[in-house]
Protein backbone atom coordinates (compact mmCIF):
# COMPACT_ATOMS: atom_id res chain seq x y z
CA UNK A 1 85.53 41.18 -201.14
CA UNK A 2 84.03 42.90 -197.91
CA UNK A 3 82.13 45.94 -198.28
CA UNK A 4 83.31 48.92 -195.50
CA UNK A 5 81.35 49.38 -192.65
CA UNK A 6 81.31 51.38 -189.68
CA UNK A 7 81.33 50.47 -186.32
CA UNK A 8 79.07 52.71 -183.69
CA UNK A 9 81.30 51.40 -180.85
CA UNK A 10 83.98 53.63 -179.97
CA UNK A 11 87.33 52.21 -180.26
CA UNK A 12 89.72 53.98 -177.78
CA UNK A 13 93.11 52.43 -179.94
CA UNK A 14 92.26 54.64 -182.76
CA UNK A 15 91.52 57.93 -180.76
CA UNK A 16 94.77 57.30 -179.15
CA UNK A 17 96.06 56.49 -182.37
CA UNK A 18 95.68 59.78 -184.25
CA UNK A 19 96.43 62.01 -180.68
CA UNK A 20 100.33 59.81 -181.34
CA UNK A 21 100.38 61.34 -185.05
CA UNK A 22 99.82 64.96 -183.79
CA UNK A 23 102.98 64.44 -181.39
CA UNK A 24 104.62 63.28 -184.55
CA UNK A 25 103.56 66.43 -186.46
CA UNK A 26 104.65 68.72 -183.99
CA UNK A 27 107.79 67.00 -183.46
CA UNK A 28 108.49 67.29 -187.44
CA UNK A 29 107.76 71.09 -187.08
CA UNK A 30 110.74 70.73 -184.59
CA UNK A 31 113.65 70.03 -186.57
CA UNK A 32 116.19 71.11 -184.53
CA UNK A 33 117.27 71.46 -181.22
CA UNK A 34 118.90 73.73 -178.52
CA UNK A 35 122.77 72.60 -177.31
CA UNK A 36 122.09 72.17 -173.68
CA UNK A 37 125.24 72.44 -171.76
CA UNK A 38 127.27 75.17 -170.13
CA UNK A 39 130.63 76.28 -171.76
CA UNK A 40 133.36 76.83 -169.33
CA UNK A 41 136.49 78.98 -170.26
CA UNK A 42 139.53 77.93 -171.66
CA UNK A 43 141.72 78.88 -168.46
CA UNK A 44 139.10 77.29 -165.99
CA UNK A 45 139.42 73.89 -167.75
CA UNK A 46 142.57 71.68 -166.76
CA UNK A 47 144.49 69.72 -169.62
CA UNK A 48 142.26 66.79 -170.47
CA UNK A 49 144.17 63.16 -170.49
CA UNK A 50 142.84 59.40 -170.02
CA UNK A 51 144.10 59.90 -166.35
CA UNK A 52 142.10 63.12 -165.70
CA UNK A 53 139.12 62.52 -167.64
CA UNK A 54 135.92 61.80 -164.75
CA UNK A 55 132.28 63.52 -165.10
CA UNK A 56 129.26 62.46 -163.86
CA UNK A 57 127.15 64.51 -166.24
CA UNK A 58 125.27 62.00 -168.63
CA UNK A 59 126.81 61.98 -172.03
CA UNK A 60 125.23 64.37 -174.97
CA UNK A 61 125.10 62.34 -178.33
CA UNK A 62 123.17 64.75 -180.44
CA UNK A 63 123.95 68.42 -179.84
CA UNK A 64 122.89 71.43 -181.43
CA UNK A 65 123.81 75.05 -180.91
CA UNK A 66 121.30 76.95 -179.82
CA UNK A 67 119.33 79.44 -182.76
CA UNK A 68 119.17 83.07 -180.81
CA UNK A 69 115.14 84.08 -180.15
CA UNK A 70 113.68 86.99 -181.78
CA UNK A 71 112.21 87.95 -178.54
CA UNK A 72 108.64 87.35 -179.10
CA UNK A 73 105.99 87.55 -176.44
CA UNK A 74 104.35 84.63 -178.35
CA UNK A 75 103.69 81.54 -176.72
CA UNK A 76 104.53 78.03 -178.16
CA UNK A 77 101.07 77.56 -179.42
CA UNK A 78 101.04 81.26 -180.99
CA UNK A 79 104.12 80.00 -182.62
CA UNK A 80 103.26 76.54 -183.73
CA UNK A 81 100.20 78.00 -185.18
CA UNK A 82 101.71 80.91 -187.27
CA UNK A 83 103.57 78.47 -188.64
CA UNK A 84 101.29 75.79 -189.59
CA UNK A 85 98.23 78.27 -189.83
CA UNK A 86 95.75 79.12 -187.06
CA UNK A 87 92.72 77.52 -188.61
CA UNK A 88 94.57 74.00 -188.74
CA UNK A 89 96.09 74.12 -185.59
CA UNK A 90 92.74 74.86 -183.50
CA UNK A 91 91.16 72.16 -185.46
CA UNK A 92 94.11 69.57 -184.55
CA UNK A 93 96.06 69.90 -181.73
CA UNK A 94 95.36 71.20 -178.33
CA UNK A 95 96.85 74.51 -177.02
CA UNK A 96 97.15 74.66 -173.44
CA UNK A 97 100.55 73.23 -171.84
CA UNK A 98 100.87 72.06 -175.52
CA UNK A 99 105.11 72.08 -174.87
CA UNK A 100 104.60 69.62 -172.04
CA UNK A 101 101.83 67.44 -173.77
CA UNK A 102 104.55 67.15 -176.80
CA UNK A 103 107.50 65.86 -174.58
CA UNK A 104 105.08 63.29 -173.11
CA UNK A 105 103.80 61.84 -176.19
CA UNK A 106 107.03 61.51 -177.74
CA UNK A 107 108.93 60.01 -175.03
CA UNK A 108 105.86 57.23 -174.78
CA UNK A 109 105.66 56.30 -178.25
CA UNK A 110 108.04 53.38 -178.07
CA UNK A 111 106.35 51.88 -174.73
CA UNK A 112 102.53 50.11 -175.26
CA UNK A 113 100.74 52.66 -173.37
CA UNK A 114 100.90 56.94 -173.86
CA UNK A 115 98.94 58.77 -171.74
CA UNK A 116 95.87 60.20 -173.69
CA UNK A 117 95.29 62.92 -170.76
CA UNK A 118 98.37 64.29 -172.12
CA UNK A 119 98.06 63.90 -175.75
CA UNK A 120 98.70 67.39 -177.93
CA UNK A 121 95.89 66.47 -180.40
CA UNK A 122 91.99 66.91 -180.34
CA UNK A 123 90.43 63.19 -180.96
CA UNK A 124 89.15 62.19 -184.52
CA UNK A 125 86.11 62.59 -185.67
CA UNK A 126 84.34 59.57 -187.52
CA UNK A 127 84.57 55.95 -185.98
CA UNK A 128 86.78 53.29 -186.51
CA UNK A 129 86.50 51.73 -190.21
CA UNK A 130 86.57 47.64 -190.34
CA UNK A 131 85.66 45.03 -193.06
CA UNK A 132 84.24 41.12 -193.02
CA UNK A 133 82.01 40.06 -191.23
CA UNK A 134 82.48 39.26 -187.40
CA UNK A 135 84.66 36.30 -187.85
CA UNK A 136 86.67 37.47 -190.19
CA UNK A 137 87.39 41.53 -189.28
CA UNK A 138 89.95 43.02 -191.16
CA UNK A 139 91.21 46.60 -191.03
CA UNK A 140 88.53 48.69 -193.72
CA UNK A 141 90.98 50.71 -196.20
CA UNK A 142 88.40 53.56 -195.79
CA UNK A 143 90.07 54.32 -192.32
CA UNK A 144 92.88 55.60 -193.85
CA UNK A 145 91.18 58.65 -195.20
CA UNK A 146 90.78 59.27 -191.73
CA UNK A 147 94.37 60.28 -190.99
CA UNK A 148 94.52 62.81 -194.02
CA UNK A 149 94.64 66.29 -192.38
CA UNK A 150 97.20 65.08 -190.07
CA UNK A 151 99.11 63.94 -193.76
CA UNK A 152 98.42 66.91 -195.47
CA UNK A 153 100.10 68.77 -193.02
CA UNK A 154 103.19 66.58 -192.95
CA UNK A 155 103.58 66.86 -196.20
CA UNK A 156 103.05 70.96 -196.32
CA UNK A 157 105.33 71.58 -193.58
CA UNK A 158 108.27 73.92 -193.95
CA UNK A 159 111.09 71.91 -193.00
CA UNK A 160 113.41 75.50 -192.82
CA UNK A 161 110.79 77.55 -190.90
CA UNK A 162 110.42 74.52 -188.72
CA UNK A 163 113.93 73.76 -187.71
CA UNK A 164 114.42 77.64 -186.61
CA UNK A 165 111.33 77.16 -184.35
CA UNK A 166 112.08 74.01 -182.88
CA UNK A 167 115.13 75.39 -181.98
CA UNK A 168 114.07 78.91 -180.71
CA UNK A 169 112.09 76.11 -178.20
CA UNK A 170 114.22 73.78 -177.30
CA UNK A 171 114.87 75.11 -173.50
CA UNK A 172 111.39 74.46 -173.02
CA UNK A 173 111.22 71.10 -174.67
CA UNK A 174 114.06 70.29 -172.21
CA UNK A 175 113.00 71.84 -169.39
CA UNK A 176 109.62 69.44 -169.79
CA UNK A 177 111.79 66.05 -170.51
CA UNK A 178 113.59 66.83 -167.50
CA UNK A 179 110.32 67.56 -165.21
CA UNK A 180 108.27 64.12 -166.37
CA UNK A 181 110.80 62.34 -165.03
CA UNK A 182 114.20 62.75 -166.48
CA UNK A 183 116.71 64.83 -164.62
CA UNK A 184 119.57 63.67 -166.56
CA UNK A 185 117.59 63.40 -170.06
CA UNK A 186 118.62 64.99 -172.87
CA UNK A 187 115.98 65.16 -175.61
CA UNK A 188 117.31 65.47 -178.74
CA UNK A 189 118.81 62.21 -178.33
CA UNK A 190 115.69 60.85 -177.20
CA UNK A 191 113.79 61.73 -180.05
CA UNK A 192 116.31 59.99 -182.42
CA UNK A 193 115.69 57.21 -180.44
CA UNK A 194 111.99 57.30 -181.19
CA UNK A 195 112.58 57.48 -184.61
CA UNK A 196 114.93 54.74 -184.90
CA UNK A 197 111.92 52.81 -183.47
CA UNK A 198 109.43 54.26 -185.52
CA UNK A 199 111.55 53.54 -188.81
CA UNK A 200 112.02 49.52 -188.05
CA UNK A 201 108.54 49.50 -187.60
CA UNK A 202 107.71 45.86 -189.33
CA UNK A 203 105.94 45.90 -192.90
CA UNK A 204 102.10 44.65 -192.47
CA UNK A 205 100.54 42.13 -194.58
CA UNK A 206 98.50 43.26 -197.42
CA UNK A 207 95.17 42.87 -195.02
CA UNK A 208 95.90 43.06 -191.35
CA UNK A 209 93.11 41.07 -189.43
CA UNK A 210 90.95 41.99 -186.52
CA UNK A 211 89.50 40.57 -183.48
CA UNK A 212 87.33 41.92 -180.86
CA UNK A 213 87.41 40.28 -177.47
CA UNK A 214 85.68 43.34 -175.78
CA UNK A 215 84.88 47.20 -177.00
CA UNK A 216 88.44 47.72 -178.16
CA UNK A 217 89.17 45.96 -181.45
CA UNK A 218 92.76 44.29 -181.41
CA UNK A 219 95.50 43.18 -183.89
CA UNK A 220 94.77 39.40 -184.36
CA UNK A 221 98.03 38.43 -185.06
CA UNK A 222 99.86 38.48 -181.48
CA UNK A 223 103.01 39.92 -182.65
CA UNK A 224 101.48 43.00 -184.17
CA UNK A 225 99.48 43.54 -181.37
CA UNK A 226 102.61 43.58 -179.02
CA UNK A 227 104.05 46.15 -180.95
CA UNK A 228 104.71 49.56 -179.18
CA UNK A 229 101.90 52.01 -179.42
CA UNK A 230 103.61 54.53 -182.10
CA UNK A 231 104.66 51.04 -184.73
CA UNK A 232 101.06 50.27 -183.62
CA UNK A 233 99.74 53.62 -185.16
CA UNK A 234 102.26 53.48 -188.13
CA UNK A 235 100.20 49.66 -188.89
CA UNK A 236 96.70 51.30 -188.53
CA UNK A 237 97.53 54.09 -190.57
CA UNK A 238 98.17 52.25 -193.97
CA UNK A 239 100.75 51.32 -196.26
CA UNK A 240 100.72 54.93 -198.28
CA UNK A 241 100.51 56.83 -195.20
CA UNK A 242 102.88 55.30 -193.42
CA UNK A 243 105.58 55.70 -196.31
CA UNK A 244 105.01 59.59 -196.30
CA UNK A 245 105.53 59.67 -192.33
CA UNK A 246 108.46 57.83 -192.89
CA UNK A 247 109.90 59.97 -194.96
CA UNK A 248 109.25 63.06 -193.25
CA UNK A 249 111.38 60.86 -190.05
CA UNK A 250 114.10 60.62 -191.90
CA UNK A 251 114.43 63.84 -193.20
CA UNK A 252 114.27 64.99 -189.52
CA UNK A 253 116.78 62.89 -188.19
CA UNK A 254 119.12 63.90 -191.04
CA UNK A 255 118.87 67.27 -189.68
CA UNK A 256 119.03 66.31 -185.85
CA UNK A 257 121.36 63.64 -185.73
CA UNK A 258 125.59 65.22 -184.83
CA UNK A 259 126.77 62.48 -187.56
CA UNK A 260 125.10 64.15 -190.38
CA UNK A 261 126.40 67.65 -189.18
């Protein structure tokens, strides 16, 4: 057996790694979302039939109606961090444009690549953890501990409180979406898309192997390392850890998804 050690290098993956798992926090604190779409009165619609039936507006698979604001002059941060408690949420996430930096992360977490200039979490302290020598790395169990605030408050979160917030903020969740790049975007479905992903992610081996062919360490085994950058996180994160985030997933998309309304 290999004894833990840390490496002074920096390793970029894992910084990026834990700035995915605040987007996934913040999207577990929103449970919910706001039913986009304008109504139109009964008189000004004409009788629907497979002849008449033609729209060009994309197609809404997961609505919600919309939860009625309380009128607070609190901003999303302010809110996000009365809910989760303002000493936490200074020492995780980041505050400014936080709405925006959400969306982003989210919407990138099935692709290999999220942009870390728009992450809604502060980096990690520590370094990365390994084990072996330097021909046989393996990922150290010790960097697990390194994703337990970030558990803890997964775990803590009020599921209730959280699904009248998300959906108090929806219009601006949407309004973001739509303004990096998807006009006809609608988010709620695109986040049950991202959990769908997140949920098949593959089940590591007992010890998942390192290499190192520059600063950045690297999943040895080709397939894992051409996983998307969220499964990629769910890997790093360890067995345990993972299982908890999983279940939090689930328990959102039961309360997001239209077929479970």
């Amino acid at each position: 057996m290999y004894a833990p050690k840390r490496e002074q290098a920096p390793n970029r993956d894992e910084q990026l790694g834990r700035w995915i798992l605040g987007g996934l926090v913040l999207i577990a604190i929103g449970a919910g979302v706001w039913y986009w779409q304008k109504r139109q009165s009964a008189d000004d619609v004409p009788p629907v039939t497979e002849e008449t039936v033609a729209t060009d507006e994309p197609r809404i698979l997961n609505p919600i109606e919309p939860t009625a604001d309380d009128g607070t002059d609190l901003t999303a941060s302010e809110r996000i961090a009365a809910l989760i408690g303002a000493p936490r949420f200074e020492s995780l996430f980041v505050s400014e444009d936080i709405v925006r930096r959400i969306v982003a992360t989210v919407d990138n977490l099935p692709r290999q690549k999220v942009a870390m200039q728009l992450s809604p979490a502060k980096p990690p302290a520590g370094s990365f953890v390994t084990a072996g020598g330097e021909d046989q790395l393996v990922l150290g169990a010790a960097n697990f501990e390194r994703y337990t605030p970030w558990i803890e408050l997964v775990d803590t979160l009020d599921p209730d409180a959280a699904f009248v917030l998300y959906r108090q903020l929806y219009p601006q969740f949407q309004a973001a979406y739509e303004s990096l790049g998807n006009p006809d975007g609608y988010f709620n479905d695109r986040v049950i898309e991202v959990i769908d992903h997140l949920l098949a992610t593959p089940e590591p081996p007992e010890t998942i192997a390192l290499v190192r062919p520059n600063v950045l360490y690297q999943f040895a085994d080709p397939a894992l390392e051409a996983e998307s950058a969220g499964r990629k996180l769910l890997l790093r994160m360890g067995p345990g850890n993972a299982a908890r985030v999983r279940m939090k997933l689930r328990d959102l998309r039961d309360r997001i998804a239209a077929k479970n309304r």
